[in-house]
Every structure is written in structure tokens, then in C-alpha cells.
C-alpha atoms as a PDB file:
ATOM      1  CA  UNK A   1    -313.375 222.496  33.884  1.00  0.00           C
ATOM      2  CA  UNK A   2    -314.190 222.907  30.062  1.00  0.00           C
ATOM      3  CA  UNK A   3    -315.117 219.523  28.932  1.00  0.00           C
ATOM      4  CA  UNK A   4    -318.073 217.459  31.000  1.00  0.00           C
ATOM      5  CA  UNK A   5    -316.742 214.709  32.844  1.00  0.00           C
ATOM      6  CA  UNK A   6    -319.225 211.894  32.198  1.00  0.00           C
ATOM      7  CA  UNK A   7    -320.415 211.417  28.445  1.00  0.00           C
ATOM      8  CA  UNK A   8    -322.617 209.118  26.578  1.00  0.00           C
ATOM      9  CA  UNK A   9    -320.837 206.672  24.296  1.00  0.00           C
ATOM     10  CA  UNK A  10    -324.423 206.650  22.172  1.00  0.00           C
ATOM     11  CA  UNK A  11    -323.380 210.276  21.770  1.00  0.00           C
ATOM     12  CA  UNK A  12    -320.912 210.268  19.910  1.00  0.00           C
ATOM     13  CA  UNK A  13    -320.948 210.617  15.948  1.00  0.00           C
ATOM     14  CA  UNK A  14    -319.563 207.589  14.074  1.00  0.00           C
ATOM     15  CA  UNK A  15    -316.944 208.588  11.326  1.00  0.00           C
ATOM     16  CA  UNK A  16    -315.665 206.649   8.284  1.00  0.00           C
ATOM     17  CA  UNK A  17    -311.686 207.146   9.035  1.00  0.00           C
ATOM     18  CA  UNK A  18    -310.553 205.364   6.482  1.00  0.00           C
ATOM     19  CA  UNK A  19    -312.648 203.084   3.516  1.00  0.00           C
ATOM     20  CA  UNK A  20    -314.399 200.629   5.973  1.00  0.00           C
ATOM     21  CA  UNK A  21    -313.283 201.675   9.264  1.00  0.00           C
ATOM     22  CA  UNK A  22    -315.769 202.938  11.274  1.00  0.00           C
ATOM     23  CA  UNK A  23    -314.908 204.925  14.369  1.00  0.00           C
ATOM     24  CA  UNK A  24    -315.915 206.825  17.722  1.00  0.00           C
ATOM     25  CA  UNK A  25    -313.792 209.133  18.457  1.00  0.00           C
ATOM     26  CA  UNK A  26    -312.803 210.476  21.767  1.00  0.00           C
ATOM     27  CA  UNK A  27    -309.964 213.457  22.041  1.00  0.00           C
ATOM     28  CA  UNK A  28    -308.424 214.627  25.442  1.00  0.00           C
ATOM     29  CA  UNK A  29    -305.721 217.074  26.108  1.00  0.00           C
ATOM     30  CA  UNK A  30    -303.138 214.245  25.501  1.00  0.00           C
ATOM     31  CA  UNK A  31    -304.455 211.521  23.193  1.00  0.00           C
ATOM     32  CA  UNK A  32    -307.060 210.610  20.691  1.00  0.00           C
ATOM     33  CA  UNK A  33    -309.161 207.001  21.660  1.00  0.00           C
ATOM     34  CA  UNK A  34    -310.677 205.631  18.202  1.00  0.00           C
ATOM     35  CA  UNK A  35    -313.181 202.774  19.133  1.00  0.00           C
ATOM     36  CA  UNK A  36    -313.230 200.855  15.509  1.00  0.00           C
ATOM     37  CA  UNK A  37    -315.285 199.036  13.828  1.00  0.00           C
ATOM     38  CA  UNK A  38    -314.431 196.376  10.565  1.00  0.00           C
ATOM     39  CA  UNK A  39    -315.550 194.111   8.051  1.00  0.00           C
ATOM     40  CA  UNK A  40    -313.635 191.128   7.465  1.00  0.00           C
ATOM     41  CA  UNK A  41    -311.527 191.718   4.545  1.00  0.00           C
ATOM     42  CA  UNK A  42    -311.075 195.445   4.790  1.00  0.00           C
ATOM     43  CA  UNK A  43    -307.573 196.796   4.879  1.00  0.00           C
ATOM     44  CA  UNK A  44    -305.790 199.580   5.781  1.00  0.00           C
ATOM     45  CA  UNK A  45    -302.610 200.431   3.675  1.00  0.00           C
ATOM     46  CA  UNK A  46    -299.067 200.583   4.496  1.00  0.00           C
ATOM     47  CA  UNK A  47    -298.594 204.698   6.450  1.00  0.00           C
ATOM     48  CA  UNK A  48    -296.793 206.121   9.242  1.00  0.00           C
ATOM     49  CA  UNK A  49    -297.598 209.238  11.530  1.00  0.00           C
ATOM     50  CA  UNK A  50    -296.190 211.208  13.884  1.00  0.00           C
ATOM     51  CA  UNK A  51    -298.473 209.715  16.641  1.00  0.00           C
ATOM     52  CA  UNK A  52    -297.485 206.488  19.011  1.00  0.00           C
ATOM     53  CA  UNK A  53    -300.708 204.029  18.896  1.00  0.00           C
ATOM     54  CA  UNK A  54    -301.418 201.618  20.977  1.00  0.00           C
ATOM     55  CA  UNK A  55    -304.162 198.771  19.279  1.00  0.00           C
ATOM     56  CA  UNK A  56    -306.042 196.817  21.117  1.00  0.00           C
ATOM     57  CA  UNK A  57    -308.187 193.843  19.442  1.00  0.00           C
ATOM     58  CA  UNK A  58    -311.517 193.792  21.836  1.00  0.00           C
ATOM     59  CA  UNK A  59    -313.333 190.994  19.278  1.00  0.00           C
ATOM     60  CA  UNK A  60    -311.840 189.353  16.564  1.00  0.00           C
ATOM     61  CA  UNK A  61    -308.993 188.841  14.061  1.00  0.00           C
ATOM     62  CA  UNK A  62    -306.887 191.668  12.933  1.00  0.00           C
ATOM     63  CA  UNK A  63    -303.302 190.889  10.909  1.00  0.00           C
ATOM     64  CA  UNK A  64    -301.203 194.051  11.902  1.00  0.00           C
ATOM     65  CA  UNK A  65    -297.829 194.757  10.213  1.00  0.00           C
ATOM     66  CA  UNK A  66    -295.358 196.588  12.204  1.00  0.00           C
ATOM     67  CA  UNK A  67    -292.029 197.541  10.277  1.00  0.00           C
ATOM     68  CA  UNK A  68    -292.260 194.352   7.824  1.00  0.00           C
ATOM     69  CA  UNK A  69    -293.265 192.319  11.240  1.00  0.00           C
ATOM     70  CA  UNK A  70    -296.618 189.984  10.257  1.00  0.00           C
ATOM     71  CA  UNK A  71    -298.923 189.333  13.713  1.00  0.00           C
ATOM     72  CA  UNK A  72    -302.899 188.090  13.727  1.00  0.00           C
ATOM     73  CA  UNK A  73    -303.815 190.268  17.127  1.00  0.00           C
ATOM     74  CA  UNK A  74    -306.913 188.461  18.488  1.00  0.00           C
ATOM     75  CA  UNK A  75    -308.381 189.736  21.651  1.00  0.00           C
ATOM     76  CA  UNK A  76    -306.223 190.063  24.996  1.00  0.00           C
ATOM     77  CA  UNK A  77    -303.948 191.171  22.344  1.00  0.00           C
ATOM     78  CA  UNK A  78    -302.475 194.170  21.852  1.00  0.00           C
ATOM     79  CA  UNK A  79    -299.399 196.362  19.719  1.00  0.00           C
ATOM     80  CA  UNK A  80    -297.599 199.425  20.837  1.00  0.00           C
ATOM     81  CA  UNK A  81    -296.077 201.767  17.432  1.00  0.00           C
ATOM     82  CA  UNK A  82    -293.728 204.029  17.620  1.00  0.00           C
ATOM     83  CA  UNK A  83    -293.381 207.176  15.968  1.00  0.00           C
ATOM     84  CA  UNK A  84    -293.014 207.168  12.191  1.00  0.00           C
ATOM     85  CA  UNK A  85    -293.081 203.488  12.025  1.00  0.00           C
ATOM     86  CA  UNK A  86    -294.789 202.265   8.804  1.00  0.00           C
ATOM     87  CA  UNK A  87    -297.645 200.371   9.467  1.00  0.00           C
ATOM     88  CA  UNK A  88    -300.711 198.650   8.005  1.00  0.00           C
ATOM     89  CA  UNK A  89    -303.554 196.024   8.956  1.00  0.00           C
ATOM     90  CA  UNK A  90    -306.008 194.037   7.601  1.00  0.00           C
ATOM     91  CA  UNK A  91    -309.235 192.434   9.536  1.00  0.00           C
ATOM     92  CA  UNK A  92    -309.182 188.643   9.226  1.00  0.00           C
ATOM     93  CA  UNK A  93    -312.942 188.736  10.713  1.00  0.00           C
ATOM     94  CA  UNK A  94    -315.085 191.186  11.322  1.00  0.00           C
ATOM     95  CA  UNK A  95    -313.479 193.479  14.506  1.00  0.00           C
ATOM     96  CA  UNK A  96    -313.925 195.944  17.110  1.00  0.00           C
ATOM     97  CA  UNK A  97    -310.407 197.640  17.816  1.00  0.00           C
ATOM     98  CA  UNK A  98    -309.421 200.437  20.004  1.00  0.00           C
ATOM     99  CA  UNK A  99    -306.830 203.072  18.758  1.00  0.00           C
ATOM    100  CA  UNK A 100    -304.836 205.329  21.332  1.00  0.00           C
ATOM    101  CA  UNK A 101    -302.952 207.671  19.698  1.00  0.00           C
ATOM    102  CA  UNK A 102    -300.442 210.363  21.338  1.00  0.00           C
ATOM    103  CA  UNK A 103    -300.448 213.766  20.650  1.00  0.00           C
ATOM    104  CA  UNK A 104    -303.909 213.931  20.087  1.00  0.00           C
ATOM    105  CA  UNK A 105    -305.044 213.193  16.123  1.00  0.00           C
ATOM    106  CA  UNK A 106    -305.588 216.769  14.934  1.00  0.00           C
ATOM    107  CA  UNK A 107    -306.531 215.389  11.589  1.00  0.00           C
ATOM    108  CA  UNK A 108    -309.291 213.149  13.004  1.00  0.00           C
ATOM    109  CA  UNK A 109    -310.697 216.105  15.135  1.00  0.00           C
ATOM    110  CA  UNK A 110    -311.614 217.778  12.027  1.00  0.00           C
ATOM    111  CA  UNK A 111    -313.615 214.873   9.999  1.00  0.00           C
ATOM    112  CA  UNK A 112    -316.819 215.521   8.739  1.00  0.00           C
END
């Protein structure tokens, strides 16, 4: 077994991802998990990636656009993106969000 098993969340280096996101990032064999953090007001723009994501809103508002498709997620919420789809989000309140992203993000593995 390479990797430990059990980890320390407090461990882990926060990264700026994107202007005003604010991630922990975990990467497995199979997937990257980004555990986000935003500021009300902060957007992402419109991109697509090779990866499926899953989002999941864990505290407050975020308005996600799937392929033209408006939707406020709030929490017990949650969006599955395919491949290539264009994308892009803004946080209506300040959020956490968790990212799951398949393959695994090689271009988040090598942030500074």
C-alpha cells in the first residue's frame, strides 16, 4: 500500500483553483475530491473538461449552469456533468462545495 490510509483533513494545503475558489484537494487512483470554499459573488466562467464532476452544495447558494440550463443548488443538492459539457457557476452566498471529478485532475495535482 503506497498511500496512508487515514489522513488529516487539517493537513492538507489549501489552493486558490480558480480567482476566489479556495480548495482541498484530495487525488486517488480514480478521481480528484475538491472540498471548496466561496465568497458570495465570485464566479467561475463558462469551460468544459474532459472530467465528469459531480457538485455537491454542503452550505449555501450556488447558481450552476449546465449546457445553457440555470439551477440555484442549495444544500441536499447536487449536479452530475458530463464530459465536455460547458459549464459555469456563480455563489449566490458564501459556500462550501464538494467537486468529484473522474479521471483524476492532473492539472490540479500540479498547483502550487
Amino acid at each position: 500500500m503506497a498511500a496512508p490510509v487515514f489522513n488529516k483533513f487539517s493537513d492538507i494545503e489549501t489552493k486558490e483553483i480558480a480567482p476566489g475558489f479556495f480548495s482541498k484537494l484530495i487525488h486517488t487512483a480514480n478521481n480528484t475530491i475538491n472540498f471548496i470554499e466561496v465568497k458570495a459573488g465570485i464566479s467561475l466562467p463558462r469551460h468544459r473538461h474532459i472530467h465528469e464532476q459531480c457538485s455537491f452544495v454542503i452550505e449555501g447558494e450556488f447558481e450552476l449552469t449546465v449546457d445553457g440550463i440555470p439551477q440555484i443548488l442549495k444544500p441536499d443538492m447536487f449536479a452530475v456533468i458530463p464530459s465536455e459539457i460547458w459549464h459555469s457557476g456563480t455563489a449566490i452566498t458564501n459556500c462550501k462545495l464538494i467537486d468529484i471529478f473522474s479521471p483524476v485532475r492532473e492539472d490540479y495535482k500540479n498547483l502550487k
